[in-house]
N, C-alpha and C. Protein backbone atom coordinates (compact mmCIF):
# COMPACT_ATOMS: atom_id res chain seq x y z
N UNK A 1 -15.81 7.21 -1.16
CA UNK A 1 -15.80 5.76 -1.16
C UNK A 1 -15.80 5.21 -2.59
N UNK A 2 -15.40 4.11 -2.41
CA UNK A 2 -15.35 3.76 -3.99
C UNK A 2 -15.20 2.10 -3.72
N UNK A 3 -15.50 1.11 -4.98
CA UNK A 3 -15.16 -0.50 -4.62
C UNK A 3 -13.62 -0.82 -5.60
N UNK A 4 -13.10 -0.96 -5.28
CA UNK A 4 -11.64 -0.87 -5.73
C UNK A 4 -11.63 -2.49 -6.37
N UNK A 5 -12.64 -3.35 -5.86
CA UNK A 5 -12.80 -4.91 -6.39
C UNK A 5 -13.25 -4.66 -7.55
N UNK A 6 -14.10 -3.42 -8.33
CA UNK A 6 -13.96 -3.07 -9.63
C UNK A 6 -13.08 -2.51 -10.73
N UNK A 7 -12.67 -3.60 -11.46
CA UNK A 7 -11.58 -3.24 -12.28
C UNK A 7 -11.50 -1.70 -12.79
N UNK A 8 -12.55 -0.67 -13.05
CA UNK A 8 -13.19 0.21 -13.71
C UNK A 8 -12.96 1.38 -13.05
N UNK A 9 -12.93 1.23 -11.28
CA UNK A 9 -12.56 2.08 -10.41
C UNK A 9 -11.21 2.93 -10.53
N UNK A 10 -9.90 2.33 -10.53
CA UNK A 10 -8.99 3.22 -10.54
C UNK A 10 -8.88 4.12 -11.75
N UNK A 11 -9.08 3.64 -12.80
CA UNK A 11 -9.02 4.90 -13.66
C UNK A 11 -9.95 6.02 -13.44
N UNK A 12 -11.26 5.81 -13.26
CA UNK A 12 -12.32 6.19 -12.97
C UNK A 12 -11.90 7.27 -11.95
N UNK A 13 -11.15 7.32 -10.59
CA UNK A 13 -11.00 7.90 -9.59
C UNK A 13 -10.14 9.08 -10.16
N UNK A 14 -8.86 8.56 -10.70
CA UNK A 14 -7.62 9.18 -11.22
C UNK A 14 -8.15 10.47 -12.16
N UNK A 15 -9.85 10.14 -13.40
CA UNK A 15 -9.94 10.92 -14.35
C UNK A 15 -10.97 11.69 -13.27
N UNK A 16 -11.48 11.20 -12.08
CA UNK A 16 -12.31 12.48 -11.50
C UNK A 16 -11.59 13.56 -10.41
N UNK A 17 -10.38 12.94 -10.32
CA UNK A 17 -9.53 14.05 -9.40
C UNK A 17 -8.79 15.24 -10.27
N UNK A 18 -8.45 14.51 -11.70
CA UNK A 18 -8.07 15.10 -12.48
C UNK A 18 -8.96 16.19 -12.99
N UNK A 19 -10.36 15.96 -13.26
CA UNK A 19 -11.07 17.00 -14.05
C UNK A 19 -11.26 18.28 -13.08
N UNK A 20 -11.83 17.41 -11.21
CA UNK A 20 -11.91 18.78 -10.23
C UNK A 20 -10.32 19.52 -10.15
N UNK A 21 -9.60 18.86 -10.28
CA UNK A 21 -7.94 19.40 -9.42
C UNK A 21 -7.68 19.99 -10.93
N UNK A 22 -7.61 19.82 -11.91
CA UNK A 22 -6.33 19.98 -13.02
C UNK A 22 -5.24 18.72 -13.33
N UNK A 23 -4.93 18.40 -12.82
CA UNK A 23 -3.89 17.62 -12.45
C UNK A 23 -3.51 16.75 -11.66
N UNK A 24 -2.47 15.95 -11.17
CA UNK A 24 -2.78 14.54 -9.85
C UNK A 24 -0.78 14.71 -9.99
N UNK A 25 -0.21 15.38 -8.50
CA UNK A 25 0.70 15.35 -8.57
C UNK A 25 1.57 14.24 -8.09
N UNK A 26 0.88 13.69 -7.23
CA UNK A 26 1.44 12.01 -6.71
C UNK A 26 0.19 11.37 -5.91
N UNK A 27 0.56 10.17 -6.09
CA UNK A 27 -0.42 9.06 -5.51
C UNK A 27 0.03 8.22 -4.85
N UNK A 28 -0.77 7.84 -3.49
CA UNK A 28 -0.48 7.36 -2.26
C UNK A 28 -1.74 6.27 -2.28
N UNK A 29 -1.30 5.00 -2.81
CA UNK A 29 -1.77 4.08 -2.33
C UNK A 29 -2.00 3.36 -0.91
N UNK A 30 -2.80 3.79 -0.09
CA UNK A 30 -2.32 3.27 1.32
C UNK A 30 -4.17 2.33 1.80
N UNK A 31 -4.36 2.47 0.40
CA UNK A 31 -6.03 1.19 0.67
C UNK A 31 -5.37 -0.26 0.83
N UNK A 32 -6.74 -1.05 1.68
CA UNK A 32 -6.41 -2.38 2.17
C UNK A 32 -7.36 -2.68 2.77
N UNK A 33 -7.56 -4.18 1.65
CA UNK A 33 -8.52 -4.92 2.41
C UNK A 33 -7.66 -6.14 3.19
N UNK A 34 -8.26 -6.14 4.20
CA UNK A 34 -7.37 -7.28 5.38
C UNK A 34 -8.64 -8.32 5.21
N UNK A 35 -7.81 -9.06 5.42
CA UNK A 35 -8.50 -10.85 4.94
C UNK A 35 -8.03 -11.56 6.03
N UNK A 36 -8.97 -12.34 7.09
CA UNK A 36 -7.72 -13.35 8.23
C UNK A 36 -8.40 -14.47 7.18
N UNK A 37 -7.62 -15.38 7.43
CA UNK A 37 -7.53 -16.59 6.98
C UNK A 37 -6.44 -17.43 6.93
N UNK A 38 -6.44 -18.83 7.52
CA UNK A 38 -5.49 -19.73 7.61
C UNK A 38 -5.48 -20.64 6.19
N UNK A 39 -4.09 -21.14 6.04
CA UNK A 39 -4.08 -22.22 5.15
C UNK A 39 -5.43 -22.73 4.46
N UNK A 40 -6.00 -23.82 6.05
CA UNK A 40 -6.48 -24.90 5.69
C UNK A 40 -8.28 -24.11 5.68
N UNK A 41 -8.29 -23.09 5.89
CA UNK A 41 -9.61 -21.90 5.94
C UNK A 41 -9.75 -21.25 4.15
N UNK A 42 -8.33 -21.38 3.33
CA UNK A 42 -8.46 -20.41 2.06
C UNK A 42 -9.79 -20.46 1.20
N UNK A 43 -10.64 -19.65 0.68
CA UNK A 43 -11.05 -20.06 -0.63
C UNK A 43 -10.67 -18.97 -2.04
N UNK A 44 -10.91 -19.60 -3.34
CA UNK A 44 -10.64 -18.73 -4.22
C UNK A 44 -11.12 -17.55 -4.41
N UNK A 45 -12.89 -17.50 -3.66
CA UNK A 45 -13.25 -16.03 -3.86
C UNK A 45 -12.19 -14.45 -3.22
N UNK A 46 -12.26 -15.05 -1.74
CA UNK A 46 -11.24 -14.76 -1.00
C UNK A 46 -10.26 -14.44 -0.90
N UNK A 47 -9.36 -15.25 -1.83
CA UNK A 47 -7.75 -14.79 -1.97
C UNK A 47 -7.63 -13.97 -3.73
N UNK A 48 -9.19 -13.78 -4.27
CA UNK A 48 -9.04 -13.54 -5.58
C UNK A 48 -10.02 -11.67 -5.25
N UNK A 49 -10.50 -11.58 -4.52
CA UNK A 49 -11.04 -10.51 -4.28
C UNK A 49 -10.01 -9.60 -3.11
N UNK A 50 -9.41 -10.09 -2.40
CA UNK A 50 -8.05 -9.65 -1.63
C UNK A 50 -6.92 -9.21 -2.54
N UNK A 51 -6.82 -9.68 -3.93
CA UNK A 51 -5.97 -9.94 -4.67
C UNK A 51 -6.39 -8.70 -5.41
N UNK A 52 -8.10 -8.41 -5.99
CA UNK A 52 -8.18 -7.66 -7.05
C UNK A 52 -8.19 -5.98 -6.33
N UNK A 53 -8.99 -6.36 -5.02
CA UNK A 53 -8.64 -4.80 -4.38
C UNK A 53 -7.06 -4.41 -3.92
N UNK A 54 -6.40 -5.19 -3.21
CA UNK A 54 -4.79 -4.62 -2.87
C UNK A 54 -3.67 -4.27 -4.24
N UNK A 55 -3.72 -5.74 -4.79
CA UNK A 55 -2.67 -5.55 -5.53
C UNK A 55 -2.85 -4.99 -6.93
N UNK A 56 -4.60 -5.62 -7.84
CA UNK A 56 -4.40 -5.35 -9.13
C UNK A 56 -4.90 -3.63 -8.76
N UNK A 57 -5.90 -3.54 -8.27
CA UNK A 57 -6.50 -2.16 -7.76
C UNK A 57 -5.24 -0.97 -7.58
N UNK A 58 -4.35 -1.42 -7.41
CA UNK A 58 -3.20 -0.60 -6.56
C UNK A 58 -2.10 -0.07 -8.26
N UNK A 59 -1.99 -1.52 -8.72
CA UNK A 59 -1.06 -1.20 -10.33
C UNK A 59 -2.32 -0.69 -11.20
N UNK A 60 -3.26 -0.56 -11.54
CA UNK A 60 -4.63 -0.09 -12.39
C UNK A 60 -4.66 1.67 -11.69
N UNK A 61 -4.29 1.55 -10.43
CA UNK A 61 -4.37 3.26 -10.11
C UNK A 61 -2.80 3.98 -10.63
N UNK A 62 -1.50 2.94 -10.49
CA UNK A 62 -0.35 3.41 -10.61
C UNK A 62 -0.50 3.84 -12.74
N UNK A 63 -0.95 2.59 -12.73
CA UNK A 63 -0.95 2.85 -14.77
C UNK A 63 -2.34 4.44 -15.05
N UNK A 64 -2.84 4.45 -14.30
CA UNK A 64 -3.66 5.75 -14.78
C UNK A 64 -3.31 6.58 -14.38
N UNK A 65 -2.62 7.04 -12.89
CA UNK A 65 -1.38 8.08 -12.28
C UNK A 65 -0.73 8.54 -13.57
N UNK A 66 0.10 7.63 -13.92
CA UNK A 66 1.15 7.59 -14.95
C UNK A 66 0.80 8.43 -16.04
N UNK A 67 -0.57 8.27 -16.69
CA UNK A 67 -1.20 8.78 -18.16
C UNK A 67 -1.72 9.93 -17.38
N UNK A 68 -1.47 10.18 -16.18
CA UNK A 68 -1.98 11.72 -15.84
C UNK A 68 -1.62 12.76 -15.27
N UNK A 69 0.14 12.07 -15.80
CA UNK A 69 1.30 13.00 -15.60
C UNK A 69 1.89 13.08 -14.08
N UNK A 70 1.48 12.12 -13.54
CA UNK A 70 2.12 11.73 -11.78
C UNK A 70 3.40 11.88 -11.40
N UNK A 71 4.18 12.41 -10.87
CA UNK A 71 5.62 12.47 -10.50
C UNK A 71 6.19 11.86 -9.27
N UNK A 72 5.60 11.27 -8.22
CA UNK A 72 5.14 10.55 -6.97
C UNK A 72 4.46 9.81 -6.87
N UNK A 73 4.89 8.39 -6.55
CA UNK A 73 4.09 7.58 -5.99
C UNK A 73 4.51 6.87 -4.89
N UNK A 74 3.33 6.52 -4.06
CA UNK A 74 4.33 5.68 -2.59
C UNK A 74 2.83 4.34 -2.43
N UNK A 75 3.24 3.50 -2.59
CA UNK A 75 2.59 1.84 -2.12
C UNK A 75 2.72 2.14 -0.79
N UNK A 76 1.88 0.99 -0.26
CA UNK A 76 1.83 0.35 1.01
C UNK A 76 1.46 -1.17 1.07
N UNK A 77 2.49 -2.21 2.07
CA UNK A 77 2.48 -2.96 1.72
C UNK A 77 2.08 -3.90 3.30
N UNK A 78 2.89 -4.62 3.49
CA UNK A 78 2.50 -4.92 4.80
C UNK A 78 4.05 -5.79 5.46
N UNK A 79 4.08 -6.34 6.39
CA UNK A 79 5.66 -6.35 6.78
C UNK A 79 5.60 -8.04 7.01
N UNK A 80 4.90 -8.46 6.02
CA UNK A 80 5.03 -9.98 6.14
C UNK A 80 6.66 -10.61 5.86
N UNK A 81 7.83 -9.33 4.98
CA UNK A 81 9.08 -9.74 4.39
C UNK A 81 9.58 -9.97 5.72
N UNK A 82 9.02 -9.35 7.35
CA UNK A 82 9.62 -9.27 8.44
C UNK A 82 9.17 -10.26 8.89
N UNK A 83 7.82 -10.64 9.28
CA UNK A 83 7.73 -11.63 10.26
C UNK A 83 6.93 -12.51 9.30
N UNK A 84 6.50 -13.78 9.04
CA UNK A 84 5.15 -14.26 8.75
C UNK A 84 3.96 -14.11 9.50
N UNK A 85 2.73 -13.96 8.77
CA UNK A 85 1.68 -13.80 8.82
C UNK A 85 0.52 -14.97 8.35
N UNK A 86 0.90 -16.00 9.52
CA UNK A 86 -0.21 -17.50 8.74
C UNK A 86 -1.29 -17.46 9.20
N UNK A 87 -1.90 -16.01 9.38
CA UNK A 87 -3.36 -16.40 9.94
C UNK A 87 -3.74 -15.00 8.90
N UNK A 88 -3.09 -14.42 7.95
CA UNK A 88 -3.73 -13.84 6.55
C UNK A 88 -3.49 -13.78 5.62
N UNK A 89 -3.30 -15.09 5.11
CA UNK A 89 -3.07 -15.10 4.11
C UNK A 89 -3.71 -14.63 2.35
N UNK A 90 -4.62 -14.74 2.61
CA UNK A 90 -5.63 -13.27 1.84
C UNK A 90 -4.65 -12.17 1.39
N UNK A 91 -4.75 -11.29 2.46
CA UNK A 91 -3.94 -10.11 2.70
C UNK A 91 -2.31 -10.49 2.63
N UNK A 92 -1.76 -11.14 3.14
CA UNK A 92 -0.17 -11.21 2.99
C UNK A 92 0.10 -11.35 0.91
N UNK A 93 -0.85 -12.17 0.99
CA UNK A 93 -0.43 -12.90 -0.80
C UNK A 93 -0.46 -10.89 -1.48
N UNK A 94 -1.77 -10.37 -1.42
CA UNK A 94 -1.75 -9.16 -2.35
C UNK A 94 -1.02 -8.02 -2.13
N UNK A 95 -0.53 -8.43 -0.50
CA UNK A 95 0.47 -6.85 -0.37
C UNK A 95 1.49 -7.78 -0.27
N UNK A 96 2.18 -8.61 -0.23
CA UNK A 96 3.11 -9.13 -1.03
C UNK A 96 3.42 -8.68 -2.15
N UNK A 97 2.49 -8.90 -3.18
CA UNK A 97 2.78 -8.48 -4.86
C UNK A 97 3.21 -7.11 -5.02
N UNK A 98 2.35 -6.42 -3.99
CA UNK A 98 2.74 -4.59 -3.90
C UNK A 98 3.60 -4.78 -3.81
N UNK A 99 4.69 -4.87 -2.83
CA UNK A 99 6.42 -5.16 -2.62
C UNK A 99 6.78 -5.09 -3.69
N UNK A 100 6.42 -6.84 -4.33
CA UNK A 100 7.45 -7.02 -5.42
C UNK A 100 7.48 -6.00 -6.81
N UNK A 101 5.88 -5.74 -6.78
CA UNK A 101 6.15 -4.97 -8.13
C UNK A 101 7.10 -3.35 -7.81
N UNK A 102 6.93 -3.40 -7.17
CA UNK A 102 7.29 -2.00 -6.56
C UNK A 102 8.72 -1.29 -7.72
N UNK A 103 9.51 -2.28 -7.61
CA UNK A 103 11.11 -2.22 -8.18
C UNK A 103 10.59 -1.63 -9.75
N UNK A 104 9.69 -2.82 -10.54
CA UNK A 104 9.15 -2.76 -11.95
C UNK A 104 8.48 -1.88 -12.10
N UNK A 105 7.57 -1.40 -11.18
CA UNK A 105 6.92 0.39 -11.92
C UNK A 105 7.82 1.20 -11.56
N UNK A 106 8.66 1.20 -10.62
CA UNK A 106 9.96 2.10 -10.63
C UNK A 106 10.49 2.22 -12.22
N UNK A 107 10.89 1.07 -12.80
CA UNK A 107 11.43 1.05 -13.62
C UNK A 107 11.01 1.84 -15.08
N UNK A 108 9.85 1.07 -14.79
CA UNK A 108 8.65 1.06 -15.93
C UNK A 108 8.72 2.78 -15.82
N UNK A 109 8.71 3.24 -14.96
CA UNK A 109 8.24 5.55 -15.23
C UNK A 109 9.57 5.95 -14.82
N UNK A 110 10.74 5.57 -14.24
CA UNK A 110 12.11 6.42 -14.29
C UNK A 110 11.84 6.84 -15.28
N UNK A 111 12.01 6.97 -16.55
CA UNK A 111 12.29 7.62 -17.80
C UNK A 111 11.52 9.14 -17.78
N UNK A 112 10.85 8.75 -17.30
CA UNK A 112 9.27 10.21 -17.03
C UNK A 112 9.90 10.75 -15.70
N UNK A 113 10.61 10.09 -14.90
CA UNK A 113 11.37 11.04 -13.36
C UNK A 113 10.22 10.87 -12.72
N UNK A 114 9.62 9.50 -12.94
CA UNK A 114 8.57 9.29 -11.90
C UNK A 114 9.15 8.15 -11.16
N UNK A 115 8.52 9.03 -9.56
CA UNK A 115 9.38 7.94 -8.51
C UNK A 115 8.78 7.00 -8.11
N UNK A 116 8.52 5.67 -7.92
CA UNK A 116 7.32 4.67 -7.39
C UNK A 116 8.86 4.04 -6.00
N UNK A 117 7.95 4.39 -4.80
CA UNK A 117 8.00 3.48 -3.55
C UNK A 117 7.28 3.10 -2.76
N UNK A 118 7.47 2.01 -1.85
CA UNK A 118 6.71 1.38 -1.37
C UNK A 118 7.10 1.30 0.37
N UNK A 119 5.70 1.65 1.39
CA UNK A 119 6.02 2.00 2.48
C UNK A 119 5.55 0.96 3.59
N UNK A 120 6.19 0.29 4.25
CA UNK A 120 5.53 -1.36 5.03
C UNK A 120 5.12 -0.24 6.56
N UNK A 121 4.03 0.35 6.80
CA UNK A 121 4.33 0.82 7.94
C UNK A 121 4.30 0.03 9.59
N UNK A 122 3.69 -1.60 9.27
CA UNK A 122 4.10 -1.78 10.61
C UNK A 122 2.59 -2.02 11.14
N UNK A 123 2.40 -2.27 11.90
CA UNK A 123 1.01 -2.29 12.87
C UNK A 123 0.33 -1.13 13.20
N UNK A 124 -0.36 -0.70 12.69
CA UNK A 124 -1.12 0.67 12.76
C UNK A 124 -2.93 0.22 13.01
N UNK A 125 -3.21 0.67 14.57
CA UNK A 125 -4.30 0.27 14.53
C UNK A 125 -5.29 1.12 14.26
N UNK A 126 -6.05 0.94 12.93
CA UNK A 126 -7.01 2.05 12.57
C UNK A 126 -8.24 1.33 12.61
N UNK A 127 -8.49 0.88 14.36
CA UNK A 127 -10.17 0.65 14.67
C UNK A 127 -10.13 -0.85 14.22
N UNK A 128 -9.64 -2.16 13.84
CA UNK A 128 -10.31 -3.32 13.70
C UNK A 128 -9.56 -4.06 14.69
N UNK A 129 -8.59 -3.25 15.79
CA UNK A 129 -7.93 -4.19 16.70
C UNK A 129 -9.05 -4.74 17.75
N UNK A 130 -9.09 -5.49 18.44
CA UNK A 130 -9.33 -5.98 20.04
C UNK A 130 -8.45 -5.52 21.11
N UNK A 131 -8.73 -5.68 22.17
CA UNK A 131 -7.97 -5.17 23.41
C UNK A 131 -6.37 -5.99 23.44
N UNK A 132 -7.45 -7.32 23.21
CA UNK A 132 -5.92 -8.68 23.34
C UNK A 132 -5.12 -8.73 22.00
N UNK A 133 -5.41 -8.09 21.19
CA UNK A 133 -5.00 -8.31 19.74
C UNK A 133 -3.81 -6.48 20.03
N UNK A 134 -4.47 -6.16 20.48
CA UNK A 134 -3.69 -4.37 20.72
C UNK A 134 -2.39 -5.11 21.87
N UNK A 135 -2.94 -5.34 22.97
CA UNK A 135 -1.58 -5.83 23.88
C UNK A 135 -0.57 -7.06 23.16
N UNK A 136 -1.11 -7.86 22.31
CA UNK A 136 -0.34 -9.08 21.80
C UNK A 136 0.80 -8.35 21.05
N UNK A 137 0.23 -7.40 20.04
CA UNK A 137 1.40 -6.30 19.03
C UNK A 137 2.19 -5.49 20.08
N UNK A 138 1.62 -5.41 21.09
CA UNK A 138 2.58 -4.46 21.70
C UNK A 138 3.40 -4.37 22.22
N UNK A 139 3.35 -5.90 22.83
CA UNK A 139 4.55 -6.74 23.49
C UNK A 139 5.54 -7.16 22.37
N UNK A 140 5.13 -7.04 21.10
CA UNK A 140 6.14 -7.58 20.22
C UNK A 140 7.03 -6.79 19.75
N UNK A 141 6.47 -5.86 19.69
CA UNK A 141 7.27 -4.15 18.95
C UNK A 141 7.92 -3.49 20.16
N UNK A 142 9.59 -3.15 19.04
CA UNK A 142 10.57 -2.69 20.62
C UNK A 142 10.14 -1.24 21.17
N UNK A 143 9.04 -0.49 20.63
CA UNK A 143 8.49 0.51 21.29
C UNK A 143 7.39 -0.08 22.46
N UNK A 144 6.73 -0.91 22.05
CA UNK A 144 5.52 -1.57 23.37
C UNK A 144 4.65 -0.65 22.81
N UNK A 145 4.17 -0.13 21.63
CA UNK A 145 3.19 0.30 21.16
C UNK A 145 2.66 -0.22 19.11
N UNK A 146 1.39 0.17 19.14
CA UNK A 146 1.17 0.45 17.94
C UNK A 146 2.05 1.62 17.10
N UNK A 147 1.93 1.47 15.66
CA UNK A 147 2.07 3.05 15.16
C UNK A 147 0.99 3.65 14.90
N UNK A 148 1.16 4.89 15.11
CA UNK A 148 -0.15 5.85 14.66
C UNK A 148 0.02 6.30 13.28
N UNK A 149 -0.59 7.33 12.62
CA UNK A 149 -0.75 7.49 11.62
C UNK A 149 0.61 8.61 11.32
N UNK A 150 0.72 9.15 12.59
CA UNK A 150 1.82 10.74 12.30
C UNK A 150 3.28 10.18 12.70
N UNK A 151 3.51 8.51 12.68
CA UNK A 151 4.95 8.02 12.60
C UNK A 151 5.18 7.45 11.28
N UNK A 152 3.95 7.41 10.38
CA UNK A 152 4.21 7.04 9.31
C UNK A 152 4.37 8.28 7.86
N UNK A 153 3.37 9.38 8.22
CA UNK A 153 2.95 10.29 7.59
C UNK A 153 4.31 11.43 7.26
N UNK A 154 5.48 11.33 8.13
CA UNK A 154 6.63 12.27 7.84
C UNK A 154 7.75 11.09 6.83
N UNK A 155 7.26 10.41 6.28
CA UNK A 155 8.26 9.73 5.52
C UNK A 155 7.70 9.30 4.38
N UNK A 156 6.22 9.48 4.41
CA UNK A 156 5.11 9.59 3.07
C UNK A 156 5.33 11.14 2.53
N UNK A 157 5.67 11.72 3.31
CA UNK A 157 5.50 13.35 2.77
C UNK A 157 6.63 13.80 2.49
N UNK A 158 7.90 13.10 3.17
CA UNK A 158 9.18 12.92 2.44
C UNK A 158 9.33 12.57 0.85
N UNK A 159 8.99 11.12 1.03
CA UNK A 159 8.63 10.46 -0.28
C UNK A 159 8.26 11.37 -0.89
N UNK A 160 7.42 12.41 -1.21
CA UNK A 160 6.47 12.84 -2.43
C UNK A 160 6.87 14.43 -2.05
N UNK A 161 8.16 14.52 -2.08
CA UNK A 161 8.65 15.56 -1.71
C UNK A 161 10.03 15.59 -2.83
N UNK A 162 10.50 16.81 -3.43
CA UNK A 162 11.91 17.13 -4.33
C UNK A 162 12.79 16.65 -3.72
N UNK A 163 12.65 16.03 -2.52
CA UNK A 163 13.89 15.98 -1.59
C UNK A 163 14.84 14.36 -1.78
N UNK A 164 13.28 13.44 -2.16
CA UNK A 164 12.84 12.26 -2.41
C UNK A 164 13.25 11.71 -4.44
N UNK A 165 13.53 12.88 -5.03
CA UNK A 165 13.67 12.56 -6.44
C UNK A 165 15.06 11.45 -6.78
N UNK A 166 15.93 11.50 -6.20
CA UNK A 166 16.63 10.17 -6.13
C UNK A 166 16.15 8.86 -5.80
N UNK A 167 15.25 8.70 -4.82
CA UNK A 167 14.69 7.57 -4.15
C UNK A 167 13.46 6.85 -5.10
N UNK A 168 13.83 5.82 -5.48
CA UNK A 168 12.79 5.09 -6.35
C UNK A 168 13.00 3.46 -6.50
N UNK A 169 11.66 2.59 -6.42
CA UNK A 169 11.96 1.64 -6.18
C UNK A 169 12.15 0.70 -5.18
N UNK A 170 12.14 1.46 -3.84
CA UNK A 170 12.60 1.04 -2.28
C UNK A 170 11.29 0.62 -1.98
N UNK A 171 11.41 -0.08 -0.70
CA UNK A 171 10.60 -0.75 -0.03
C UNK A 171 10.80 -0.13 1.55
N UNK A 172 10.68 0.68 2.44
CA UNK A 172 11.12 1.36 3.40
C UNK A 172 10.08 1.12 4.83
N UNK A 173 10.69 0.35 5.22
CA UNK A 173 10.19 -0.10 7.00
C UNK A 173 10.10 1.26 7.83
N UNK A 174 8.88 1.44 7.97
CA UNK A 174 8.35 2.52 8.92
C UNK A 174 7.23 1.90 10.13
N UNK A 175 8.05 0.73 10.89
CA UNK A 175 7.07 -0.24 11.55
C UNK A 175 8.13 -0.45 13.22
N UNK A 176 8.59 0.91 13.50
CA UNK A 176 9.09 1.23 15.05
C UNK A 176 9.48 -0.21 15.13
């Protein structure tokens, strides 16, 4: 566990995997804090602590990856580019930014043949759904289900795979 709302954390994580492992061959951002909140509900703590764990938390782990010789990286973002999301806006604003930066740390480590992408997987219920909140997604998605973790996990392991060294920069819908 770790508080990722501390600026201090991602490097921190990156230099303790590094000292047990040797090395950090790619990094999989797939943390998230979910925020509901409407418009007329926002406050600044809120959309500024949503903000410092998803998005700055997420580029602070990609920039210490980087200085620790990373060759893989894969974001996670959320699929607000698909539908809107006006009841989280918290959460839509910081995995939003994941998206966008996505292209620019691509850019920023090509030179090093480091790959940065970013993976929207879709509705994955890991335990904070409701019954009516589980049937509402399910009726919406052309499977009539959630995703689980092992419809997303063969295209993360793609990603951070030799197979994947062309691919950089993408934003890739894994949301059935």
């Amino acid at each position: 566990p770790a508080d990722l709302a501390d600026p201090d954390t991602p490097e921190r994580l990156v230099a303790d995997h590094v000292y047990r492992h040797g090395a950090l061959d790619a990094l999989v951002a797939v943390h998230a804090r979910s925020s509901a909140g409407c418009l007329g509900e926002l406050t600044a703590a809120e959309l500024d602590l949503s903000f410092a764990v998803n998005a700055r938390a997420t580029v602070l782990l990609v920039q210490a990856a980087a200085a620790a010789g990373v060759r893989r990286v894969v974001l996670f973002t959320t699929g607000v580019h698909r539908e809107p999301m006006p009841t989280e806006i918290p959460y839509v604003l910081s995995k939003a930014a994941i998206q966008g930066v996505t292209g620019t740390l691509a850019a920023a480590l090509a030179s090093r043949s480091v790959t940065v992408n970013c993976v929207n997987p879709g509705p994955v219920d890991t335990g904070y759904a409701d019954e009516e909140a589980r049937a509402a997604v399910a009726r919406r998605m052309p499977m009539r289900r959630w995703g689980r973790p092992d419809d997303i996990a063969p295209v993360v392991s793609w990603l951070l795979s030799d197979e994947a060294h062309w691919m950089t920069g993408q934003t890739i819908d894994v949301d059935g």
